[in-house]
Protein backbone atom coordinates (compact mmCIF):
# COMPACT_ATOMS: atom_id res chain seq x y z
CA UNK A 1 8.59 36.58 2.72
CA UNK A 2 5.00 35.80 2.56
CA UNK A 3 3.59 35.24 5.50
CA UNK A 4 0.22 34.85 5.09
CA UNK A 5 -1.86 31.91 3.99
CA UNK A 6 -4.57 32.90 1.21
CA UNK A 7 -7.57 31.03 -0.36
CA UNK A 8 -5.31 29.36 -2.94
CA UNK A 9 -3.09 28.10 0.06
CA UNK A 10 -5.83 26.44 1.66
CA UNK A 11 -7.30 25.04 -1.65
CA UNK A 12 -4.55 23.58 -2.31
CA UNK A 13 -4.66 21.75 1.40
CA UNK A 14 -7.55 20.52 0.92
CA UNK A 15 -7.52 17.41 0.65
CA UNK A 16 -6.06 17.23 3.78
CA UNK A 17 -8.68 19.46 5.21
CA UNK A 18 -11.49 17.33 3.64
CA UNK A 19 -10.03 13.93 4.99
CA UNK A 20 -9.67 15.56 8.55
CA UNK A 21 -12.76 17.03 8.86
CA UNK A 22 -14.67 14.14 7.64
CA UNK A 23 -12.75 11.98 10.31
CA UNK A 24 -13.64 14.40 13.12
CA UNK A 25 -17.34 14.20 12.23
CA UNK A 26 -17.56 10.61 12.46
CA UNK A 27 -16.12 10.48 15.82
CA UNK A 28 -18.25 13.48 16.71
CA UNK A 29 -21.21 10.85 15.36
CA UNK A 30 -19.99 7.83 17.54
CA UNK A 31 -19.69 9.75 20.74
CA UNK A 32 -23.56 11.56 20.13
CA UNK A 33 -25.24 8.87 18.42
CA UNK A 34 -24.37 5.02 18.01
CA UNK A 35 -27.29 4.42 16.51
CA UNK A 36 -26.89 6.98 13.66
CA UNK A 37 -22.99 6.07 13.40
CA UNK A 38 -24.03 2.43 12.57
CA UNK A 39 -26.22 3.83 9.57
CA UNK A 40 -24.47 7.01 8.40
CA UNK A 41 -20.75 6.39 9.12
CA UNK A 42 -19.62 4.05 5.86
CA UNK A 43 -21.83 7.31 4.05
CA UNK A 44 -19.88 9.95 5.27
CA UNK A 45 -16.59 8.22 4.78
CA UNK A 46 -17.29 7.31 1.18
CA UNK A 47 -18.54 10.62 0.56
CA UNK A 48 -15.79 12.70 2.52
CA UNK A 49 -12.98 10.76 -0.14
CA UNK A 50 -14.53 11.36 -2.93
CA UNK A 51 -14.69 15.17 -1.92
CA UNK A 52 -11.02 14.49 -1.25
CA UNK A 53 -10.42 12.94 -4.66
CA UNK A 54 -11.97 16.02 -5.86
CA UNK A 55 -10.19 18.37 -4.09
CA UNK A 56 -6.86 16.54 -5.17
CA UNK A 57 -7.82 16.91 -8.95
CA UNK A 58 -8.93 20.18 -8.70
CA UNK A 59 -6.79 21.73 -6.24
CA UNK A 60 -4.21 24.16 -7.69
CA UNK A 61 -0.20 24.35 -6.37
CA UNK A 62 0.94 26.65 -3.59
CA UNK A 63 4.05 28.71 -3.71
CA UNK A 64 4.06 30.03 -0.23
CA UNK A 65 6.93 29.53 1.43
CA UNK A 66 5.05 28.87 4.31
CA UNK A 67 3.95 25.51 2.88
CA UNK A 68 6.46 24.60 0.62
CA UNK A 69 9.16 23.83 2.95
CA UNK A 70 7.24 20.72 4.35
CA UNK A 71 4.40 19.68 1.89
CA UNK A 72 5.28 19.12 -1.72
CA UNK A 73 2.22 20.49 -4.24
CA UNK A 74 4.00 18.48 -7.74
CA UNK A 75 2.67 15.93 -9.83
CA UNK A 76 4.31 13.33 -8.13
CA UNK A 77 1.97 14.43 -4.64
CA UNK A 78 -0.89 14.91 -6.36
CA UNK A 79 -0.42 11.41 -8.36
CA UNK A 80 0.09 9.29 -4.83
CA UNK A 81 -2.09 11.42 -3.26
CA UNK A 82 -5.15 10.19 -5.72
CA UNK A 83 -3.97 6.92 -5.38
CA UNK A 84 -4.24 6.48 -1.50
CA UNK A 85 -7.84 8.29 -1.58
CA UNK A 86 -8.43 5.41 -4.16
CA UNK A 87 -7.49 2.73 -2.04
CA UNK A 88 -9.11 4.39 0.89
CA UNK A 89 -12.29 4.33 -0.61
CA UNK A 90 -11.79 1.07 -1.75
CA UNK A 91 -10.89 -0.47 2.23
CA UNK A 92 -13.60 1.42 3.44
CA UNK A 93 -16.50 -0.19 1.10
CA UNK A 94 -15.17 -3.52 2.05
CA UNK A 95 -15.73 -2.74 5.04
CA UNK A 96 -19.42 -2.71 4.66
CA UNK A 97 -19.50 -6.53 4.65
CA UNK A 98 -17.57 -7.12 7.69
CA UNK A 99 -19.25 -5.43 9.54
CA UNK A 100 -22.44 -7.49 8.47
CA UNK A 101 -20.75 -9.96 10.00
CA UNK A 102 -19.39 -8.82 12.98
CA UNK A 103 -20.49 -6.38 15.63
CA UNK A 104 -18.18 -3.44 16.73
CA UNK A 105 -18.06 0.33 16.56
CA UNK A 106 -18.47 1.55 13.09
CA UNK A 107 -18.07 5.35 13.70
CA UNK A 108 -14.27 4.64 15.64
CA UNK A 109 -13.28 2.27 12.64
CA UNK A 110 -14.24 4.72 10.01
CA UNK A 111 -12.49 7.79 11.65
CA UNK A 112 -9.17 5.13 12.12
CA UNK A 113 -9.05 4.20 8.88
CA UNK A 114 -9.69 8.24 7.50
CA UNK A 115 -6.82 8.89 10.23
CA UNK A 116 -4.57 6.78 8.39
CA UNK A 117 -5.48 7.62 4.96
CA UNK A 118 -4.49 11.09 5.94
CA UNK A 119 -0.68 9.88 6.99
CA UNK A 120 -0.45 8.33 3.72
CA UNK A 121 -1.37 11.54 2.19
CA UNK A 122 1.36 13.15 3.89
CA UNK A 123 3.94 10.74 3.56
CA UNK A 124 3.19 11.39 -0.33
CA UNK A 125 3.68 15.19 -0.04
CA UNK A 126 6.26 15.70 2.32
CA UNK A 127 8.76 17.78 1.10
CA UNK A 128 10.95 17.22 4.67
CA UNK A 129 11.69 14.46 6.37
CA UNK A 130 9.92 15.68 9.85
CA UNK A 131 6.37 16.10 7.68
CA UNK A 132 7.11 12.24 5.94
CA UNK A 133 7.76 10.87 9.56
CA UNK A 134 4.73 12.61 11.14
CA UNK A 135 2.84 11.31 8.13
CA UNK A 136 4.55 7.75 8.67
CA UNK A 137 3.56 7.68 12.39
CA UNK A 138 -0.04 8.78 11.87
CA UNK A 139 -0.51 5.95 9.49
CA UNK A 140 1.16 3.70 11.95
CA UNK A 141 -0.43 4.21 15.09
CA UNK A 142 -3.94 4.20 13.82
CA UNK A 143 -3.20 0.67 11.93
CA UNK A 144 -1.88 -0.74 15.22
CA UNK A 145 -4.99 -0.09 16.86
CA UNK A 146 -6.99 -1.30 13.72
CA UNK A 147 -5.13 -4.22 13.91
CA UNK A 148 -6.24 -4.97 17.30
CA UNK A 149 -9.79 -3.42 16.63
CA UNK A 150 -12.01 -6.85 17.23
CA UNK A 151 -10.88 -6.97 21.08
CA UNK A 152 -12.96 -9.95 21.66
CA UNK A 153 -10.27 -11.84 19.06
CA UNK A 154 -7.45 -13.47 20.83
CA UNK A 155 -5.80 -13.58 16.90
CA UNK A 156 -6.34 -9.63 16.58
CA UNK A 157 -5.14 -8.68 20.15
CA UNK A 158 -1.78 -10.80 19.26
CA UNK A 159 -1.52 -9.23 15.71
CA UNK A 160 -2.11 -5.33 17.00
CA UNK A 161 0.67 -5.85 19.59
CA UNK A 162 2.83 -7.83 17.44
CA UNK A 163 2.57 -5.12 14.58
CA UNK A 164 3.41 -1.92 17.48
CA UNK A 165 6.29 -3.96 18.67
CA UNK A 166 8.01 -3.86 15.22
CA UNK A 167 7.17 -0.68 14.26
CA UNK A 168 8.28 0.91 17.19
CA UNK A 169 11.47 -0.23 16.26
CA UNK A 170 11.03 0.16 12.92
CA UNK A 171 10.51 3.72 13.71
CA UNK A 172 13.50 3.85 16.08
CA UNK A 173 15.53 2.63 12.86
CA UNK A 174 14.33 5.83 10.88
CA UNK A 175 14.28 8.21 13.23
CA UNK A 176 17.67 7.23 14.19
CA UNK A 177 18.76 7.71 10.47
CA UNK A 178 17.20 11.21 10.05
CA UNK A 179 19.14 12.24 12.93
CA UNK A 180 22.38 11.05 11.66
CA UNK A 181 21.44 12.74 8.09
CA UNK A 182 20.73 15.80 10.24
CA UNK A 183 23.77 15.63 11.43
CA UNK A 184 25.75 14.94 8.39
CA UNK A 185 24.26 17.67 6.04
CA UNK A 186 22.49 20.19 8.39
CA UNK A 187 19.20 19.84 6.77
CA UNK A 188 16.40 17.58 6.52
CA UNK A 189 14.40 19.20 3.64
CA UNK A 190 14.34 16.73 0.65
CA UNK A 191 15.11 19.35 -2.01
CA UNK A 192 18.55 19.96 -0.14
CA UNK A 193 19.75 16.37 0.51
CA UNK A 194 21.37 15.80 -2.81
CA UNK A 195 23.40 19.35 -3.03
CA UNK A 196 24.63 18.94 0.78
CA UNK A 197 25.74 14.92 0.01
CA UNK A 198 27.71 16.09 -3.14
CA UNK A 199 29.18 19.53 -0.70
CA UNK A 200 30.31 16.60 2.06
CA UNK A 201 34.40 16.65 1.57
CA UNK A 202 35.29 15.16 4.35
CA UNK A 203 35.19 11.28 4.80
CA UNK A 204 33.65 10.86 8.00
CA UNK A 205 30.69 13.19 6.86
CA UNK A 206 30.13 11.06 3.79
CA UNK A 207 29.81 8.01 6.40
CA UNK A 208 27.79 9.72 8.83
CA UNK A 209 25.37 10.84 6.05
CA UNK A 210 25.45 6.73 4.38
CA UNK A 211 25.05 5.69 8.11
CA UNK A 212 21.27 7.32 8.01
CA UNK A 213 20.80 6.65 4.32
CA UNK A 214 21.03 2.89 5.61
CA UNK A 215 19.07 3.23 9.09
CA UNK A 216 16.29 5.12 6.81
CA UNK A 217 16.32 2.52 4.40
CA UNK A 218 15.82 0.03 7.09
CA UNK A 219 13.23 1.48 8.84
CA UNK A 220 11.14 1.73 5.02
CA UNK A 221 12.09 -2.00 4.55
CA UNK A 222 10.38 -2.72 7.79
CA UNK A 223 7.02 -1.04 6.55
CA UNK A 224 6.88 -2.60 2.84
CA UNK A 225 7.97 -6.00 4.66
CA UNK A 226 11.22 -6.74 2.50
CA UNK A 227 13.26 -9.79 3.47
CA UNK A 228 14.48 -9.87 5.81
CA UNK A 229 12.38 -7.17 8.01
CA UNK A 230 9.50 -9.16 7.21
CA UNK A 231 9.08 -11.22 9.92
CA UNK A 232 5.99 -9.17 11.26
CA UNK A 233 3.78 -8.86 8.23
CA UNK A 234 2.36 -13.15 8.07
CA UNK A 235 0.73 -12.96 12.14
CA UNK A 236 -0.34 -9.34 11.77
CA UNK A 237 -2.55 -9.96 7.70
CA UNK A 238 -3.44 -12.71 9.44
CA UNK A 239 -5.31 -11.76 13.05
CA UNK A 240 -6.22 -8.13 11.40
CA UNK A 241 -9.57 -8.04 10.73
CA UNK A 242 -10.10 -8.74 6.46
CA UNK A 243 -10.83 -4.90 5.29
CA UNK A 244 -7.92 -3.76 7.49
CA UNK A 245 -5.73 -6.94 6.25
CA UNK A 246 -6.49 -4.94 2.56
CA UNK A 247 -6.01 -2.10 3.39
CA UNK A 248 -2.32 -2.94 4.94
CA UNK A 249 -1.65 -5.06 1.84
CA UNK A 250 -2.15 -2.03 -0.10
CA UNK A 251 -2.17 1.24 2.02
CA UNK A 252 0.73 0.35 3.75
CA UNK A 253 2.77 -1.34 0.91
CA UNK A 254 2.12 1.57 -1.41
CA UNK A 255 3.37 4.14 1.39
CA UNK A 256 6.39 2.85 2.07
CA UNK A 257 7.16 2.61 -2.04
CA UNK A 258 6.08 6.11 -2.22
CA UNK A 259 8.80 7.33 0.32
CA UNK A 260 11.30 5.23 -1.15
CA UNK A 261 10.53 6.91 -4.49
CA UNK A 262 9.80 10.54 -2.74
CA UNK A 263 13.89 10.32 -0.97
CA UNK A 264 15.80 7.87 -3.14
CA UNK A 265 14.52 8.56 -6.98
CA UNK A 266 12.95 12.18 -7.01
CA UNK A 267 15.22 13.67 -4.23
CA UNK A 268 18.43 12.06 -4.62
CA UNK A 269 18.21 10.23 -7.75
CA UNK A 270 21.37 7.87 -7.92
CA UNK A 271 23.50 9.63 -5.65
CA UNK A 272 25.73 6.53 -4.88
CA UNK A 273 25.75 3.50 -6.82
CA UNK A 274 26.26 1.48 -3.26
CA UNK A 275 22.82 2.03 -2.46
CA UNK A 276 21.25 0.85 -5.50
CA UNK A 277 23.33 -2.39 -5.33
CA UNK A 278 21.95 -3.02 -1.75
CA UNK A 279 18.63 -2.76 -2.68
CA UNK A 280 19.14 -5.26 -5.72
CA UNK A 281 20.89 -7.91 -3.29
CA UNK A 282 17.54 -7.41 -0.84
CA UNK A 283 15.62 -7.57 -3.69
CA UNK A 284 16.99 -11.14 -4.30
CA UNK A 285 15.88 -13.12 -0.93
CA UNK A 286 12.50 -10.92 -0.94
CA UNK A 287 11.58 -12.82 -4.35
CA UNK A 288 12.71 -16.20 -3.02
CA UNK A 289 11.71 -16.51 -0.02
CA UNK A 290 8.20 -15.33 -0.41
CA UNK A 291 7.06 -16.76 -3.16
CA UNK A 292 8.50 -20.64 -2.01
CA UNK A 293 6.36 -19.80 1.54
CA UNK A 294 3.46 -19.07 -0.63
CA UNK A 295 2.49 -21.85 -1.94
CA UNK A 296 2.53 -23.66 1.75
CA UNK A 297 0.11 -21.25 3.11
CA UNK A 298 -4.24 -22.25 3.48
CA UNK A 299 -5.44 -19.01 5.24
CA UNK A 300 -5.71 -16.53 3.04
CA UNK A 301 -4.88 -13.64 4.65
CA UNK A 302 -1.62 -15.38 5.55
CA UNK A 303 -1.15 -16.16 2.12
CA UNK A 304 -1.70 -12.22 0.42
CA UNK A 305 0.71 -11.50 3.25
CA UNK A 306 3.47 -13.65 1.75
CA UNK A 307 1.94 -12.67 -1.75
CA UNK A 308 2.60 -8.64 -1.07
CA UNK A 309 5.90 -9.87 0.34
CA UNK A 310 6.86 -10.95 -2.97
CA UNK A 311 5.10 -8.07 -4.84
CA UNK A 312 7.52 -5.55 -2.54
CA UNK A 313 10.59 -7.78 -3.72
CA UNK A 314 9.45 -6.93 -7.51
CA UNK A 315 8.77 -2.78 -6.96
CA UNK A 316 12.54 -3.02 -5.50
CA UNK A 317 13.41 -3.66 -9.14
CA UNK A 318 13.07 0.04 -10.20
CA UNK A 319 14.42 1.33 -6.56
CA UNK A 320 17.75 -0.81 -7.86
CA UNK A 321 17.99 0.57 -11.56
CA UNK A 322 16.87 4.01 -10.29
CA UNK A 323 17.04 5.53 -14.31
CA UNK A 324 14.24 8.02 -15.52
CA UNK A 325 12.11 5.32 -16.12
CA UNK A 326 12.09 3.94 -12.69
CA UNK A 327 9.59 5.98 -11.38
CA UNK A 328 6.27 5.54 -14.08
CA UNK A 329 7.97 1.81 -14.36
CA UNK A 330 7.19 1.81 -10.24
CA UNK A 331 3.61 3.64 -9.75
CA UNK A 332 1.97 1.37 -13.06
CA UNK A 333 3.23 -1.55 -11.06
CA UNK A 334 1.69 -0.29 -7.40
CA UNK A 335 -1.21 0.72 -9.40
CA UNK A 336 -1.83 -2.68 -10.86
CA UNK A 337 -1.45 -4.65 -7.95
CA UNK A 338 -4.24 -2.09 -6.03
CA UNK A 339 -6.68 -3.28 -8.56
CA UNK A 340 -5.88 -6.49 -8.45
CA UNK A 341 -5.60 -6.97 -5.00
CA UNK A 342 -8.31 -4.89 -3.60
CA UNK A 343 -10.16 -7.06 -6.27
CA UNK A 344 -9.18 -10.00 -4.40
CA UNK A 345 -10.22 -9.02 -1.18
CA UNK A 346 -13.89 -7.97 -2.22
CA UNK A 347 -14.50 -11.56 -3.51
CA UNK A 348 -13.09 -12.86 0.40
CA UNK A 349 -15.03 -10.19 1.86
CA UNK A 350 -17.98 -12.39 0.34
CA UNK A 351 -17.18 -15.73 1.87
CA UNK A 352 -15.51 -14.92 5.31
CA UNK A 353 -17.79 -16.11 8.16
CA UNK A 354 -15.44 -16.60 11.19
CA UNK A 355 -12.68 -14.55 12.91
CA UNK A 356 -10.06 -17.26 11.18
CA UNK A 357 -10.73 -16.07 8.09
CA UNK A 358 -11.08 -17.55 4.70
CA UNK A 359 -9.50 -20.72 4.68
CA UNK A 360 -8.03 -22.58 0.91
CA UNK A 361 -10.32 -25.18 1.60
CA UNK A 362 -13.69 -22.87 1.88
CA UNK A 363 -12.72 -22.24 -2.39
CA UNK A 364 -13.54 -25.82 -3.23
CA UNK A 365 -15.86 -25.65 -5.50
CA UNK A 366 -16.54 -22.17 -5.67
CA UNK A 367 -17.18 -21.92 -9.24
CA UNK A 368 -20.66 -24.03 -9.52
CA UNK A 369 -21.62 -22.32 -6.00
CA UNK A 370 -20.49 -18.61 -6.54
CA UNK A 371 -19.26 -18.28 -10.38
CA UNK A 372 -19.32 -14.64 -9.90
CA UNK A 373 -16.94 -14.42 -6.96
CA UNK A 374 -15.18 -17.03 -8.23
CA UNK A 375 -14.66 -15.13 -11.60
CA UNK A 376 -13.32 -11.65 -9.99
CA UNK A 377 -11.06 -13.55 -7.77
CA UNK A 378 -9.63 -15.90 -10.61
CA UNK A 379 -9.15 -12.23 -12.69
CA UNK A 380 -7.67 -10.57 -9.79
CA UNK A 381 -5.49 -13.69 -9.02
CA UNK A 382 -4.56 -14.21 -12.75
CA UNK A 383 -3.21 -10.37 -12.47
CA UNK A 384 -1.37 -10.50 -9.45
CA UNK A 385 0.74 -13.79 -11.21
CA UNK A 386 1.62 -11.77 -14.30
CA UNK A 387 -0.45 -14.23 -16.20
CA UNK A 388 -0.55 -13.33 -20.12
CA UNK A 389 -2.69 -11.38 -21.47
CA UNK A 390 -3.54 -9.40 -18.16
CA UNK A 391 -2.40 -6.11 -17.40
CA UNK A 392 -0.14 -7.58 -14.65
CA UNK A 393 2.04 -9.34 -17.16
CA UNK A 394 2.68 -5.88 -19.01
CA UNK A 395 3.49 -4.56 -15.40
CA UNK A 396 5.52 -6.72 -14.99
CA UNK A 397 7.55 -6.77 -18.28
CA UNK A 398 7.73 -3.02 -18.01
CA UNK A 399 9.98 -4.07 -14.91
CA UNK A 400 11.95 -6.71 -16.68
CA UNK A 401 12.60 -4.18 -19.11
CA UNK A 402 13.85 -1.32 -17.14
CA UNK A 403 15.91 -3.97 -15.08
CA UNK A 404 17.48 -5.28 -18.48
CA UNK A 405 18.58 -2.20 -20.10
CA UNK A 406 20.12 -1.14 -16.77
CA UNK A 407 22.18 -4.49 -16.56
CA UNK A 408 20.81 -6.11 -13.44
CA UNK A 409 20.69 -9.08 -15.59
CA UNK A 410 20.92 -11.57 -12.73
CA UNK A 411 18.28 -9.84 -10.61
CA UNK A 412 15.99 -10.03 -14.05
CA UNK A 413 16.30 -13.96 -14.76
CA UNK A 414 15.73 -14.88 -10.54
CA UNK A 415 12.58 -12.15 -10.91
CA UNK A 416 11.53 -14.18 -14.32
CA UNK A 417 12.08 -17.66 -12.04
CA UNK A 418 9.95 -16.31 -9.09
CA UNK A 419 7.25 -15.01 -11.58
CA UNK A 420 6.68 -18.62 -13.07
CA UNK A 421 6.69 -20.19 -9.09
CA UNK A 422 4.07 -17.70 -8.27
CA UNK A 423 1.75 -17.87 -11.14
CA UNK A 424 2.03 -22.02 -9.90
CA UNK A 425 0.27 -21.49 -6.75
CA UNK A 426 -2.04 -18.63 -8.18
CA UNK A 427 -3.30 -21.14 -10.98
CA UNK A 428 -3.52 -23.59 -7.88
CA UNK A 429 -5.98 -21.23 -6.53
CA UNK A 430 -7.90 -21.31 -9.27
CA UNK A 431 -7.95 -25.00 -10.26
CA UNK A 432 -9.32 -25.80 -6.35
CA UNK A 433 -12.10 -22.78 -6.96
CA UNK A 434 -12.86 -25.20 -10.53
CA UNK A 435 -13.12 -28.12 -8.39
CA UNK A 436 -15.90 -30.69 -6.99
CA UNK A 437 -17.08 -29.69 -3.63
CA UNK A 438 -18.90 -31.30 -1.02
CA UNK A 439 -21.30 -28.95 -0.74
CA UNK A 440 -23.86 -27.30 -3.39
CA UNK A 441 -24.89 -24.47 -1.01
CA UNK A 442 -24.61 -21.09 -3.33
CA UNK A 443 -23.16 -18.45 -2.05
CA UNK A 444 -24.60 -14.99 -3.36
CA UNK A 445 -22.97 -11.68 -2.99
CA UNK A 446 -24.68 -9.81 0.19
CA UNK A 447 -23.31 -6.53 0.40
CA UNK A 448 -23.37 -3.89 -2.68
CA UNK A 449 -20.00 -1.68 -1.45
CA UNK A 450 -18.04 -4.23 -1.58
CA UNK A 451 -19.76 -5.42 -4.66
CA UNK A 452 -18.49 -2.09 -6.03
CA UNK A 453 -15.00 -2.38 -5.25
CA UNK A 454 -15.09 -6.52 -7.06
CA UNK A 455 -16.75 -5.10 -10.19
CA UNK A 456 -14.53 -1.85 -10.75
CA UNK A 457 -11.68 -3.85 -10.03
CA UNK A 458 -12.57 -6.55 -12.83
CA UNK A 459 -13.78 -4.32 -15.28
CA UNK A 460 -10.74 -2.14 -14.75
CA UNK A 461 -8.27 -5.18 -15.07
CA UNK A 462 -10.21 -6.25 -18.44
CA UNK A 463 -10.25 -2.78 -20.09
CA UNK A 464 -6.49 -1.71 -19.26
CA UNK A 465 -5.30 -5.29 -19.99
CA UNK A 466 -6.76 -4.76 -23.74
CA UNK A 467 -5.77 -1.23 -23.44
CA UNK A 468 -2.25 -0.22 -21.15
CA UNK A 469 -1.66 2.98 -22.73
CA UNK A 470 -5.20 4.30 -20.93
CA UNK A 471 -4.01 3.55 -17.85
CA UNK A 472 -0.58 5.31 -18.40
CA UNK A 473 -1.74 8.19 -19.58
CA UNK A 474 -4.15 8.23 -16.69
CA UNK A 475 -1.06 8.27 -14.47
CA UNK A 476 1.25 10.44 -16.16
């Protein structure tokens, strides 16, 4: 056995290394130099992911078995692990325009959110479940204090401890499962879950090991906010400061899908039928239930809470069918509604001037004041309704489809249902932003990151709505 880590070892870390390091300098640069954190930090973070993103591409697959039995080095790793740094870099230039707003620490948000970013990263690679839960919990405990980050906020302070409350038991749920699986198989690598399920002969094995299966699928339904372990994600969108709001809406949403996909469809692809069936019955309320309380909601942070509420209730789809398609069907969906909603965001990002957020009401009118902001949000909002032709309706047919030709025929006609009652309030959206307003004050786009983040979003949406393949390929 090799026991000694070489250069193509740590190459093929480095990501990691590159997201670590570039979160220890910035909290090196808050405690030195305030002053130089305030100018340099949203720099250094920008530049430290795309090294990262580098890194990712470039880096080249480990066989040591020192590694291997806790961080995966496949396609499937390298694939989610691109597509956090993306969304990193994405929440961080947002982030530039809050903090134009509103005065706090830059250098301690920064190294939070990079602190996060590199959970996600691990969630994506672990190859055991003690990696994926010390990936899970270093993504959770730097959000809870992100959450909570404007302390002066009475909304933020109730949203960070509302948000640790839940997830500590949310964690408690999984923990408790891995244990049980633990105890049911004698392993908690991934690669060994499926052969020791199928070697369980006696009954009360079988149940032990379906006991964790369903306290692990619990605690995952807490963190994507399925119905009905949703109950936390509405308060905490909406007293989170915005660029931590998208970050959740994304970060967090495509996390949790990527360990669902990591256990249940690469590591024990259909092992019981029982399981698939109980994620198409709590795929049914997620899609109802969000996307009725959508259309009530006027802060918009609230309402992209209830909106990635719905969107988790549609990824579910391929978790149900769980067939070779499931998978690609899964991450062109995630990576659709990153676009689309990080999209979103940047034109908010734009308009937000108080701690309560952008409200419905401040869109009145938006396209004589702002028809640039108004434009990327429309696009953004048009996508994340499935609206024909955008990309979004192809991601979403390529759901239907799966669903179809697996015979989930009910869960495919209440998903069509939901689709039309969402695209309702999204065109509602839109028709207030084409409205008369009040006011004729224009409102002009003040910060160039987050500029970045609304224009690569749009163009992106336009090119791989005309061409889909692109973006497939690009993927797989």
């Amino acid at each position: 056995m090799n026991t000694v880590l070489s250069l193509v070892d740590f190459a093929a870390l480095s990501p990691l290394f590159v997201v670590l390091a570039t979160a220890l300098i910035l909290l090196l640069l808050e405690c030195f130099s305030k002053t130089a954190a305030k100018k340099y930090s949203l720099f250094l973070t920008a530049l430290g992911i795309v090294l990262a993103i580098y890194a990712a591409w470039a880096a080249p697959i480990s066989h040591n078995p020192l590694l291997t039995p806790w961080i995966r080095f496949d396609d499937l790793a390298r694939l989610f692990t691109l597509l956090f740094l993306s969304i990193g870099l994405g929440a961080a230039l947002l982030s530039d325009s809050f903090f134009d707003r509103f005065e706090a620490s830059r250098g301690e948000y920064y190294f939070l959110l990079l602190s996060s970013l590199f959970g996600l990263i691990l969630v994506g690679s672990a190859a055991d479940f003690l990696t994926f839960f010390l990936g899970l919990e270093t993504l959770s405990v730097s959000l809870y204090v992100l959450c909570g980050y404007m302390k002066k906020w009475q909304i933020s302070q109730e949203s960070s401890i509302k948000y640790f409350l839940i997830g500590s038991l949310a964690a408690a749920f999984l923990l408790y499962g891995i244990a049980l699986i633990y105890g049911a198989v004698g392993t908690t690598r991934f690669d060994a879950l499926l052969n020791g399920y199928k070697a369980l002969t006696v009954l009360s094995d079988q149940r032990l090991f379906l006991a964790g299966i369903a306290f692990v699928t619990f605690g995952l339904a807490f963190k994507a906010a399925i119905v009905p372990f949703h109950t936390w994600a509405p308060d905490v969108y909406e007293g989170a400061p915005t660029p931590v709001t998208a970050f959740m809406a994304v970060g967090t949403k495509a996390g949790a899908f990527a360990a669902f996909t990591v256990i249940f469809l690469y590591s024990l692809p259909q092992f019981n039928v029982l399981w698939n069936e109980c994620i198409a019955l709590l795929a049914f309320p997620t899609l109802i239930y969000a996307n009725f309380v959508a259309m009530k909601q006027t802060q918009l942070r609230r309402f992209f809470a209830y909106s990635g509420i719905s969107h988790a209730g549609f990824l579910l789809i391929p978790l149900a069918v769980g067939t070779s398609e499931a998978i690609p069907a899964l991450v062109f969906y995630l990576a659709v509604y990153a676009f689309a909603t990080l999209g979103a965001f940047a034109g908010l990002s734009f308009l937000e001037t108080r701690q309560e957020g952008v409200m419905l009401s401040d869109l009145k009118g938006l396209f004589k004041r702002s028809p640039w902001i108004a434009g990327l949000i429309s696009i953004c909002l048009l996508t994340l309704g499935g609206i024909p032709p955008t990309i979004g309706f192809l991601a979403k047919f390529y759901l239907f489809k799966i669903a179809f030709q697996a015979g989930y025929y009910s869960l495919v006609i209440v998903a069509l249902f939901t689709t039309i009652l969402s695209a309702y309030y999204y065109l509602r959206i839109v028709g207030i932003m084409l409205s008369e307003s009040s006011t004729k004050e224009e409102i002009h786009p003040s910060s160039w990151p987050a500029g970045i983040v609304g224009f690569v979003s749009v163009i992106a949406l336009i090119f791989f709505s005309f061409f889909p393949d692109n973006l497939y390929r690009i993927l797989f």
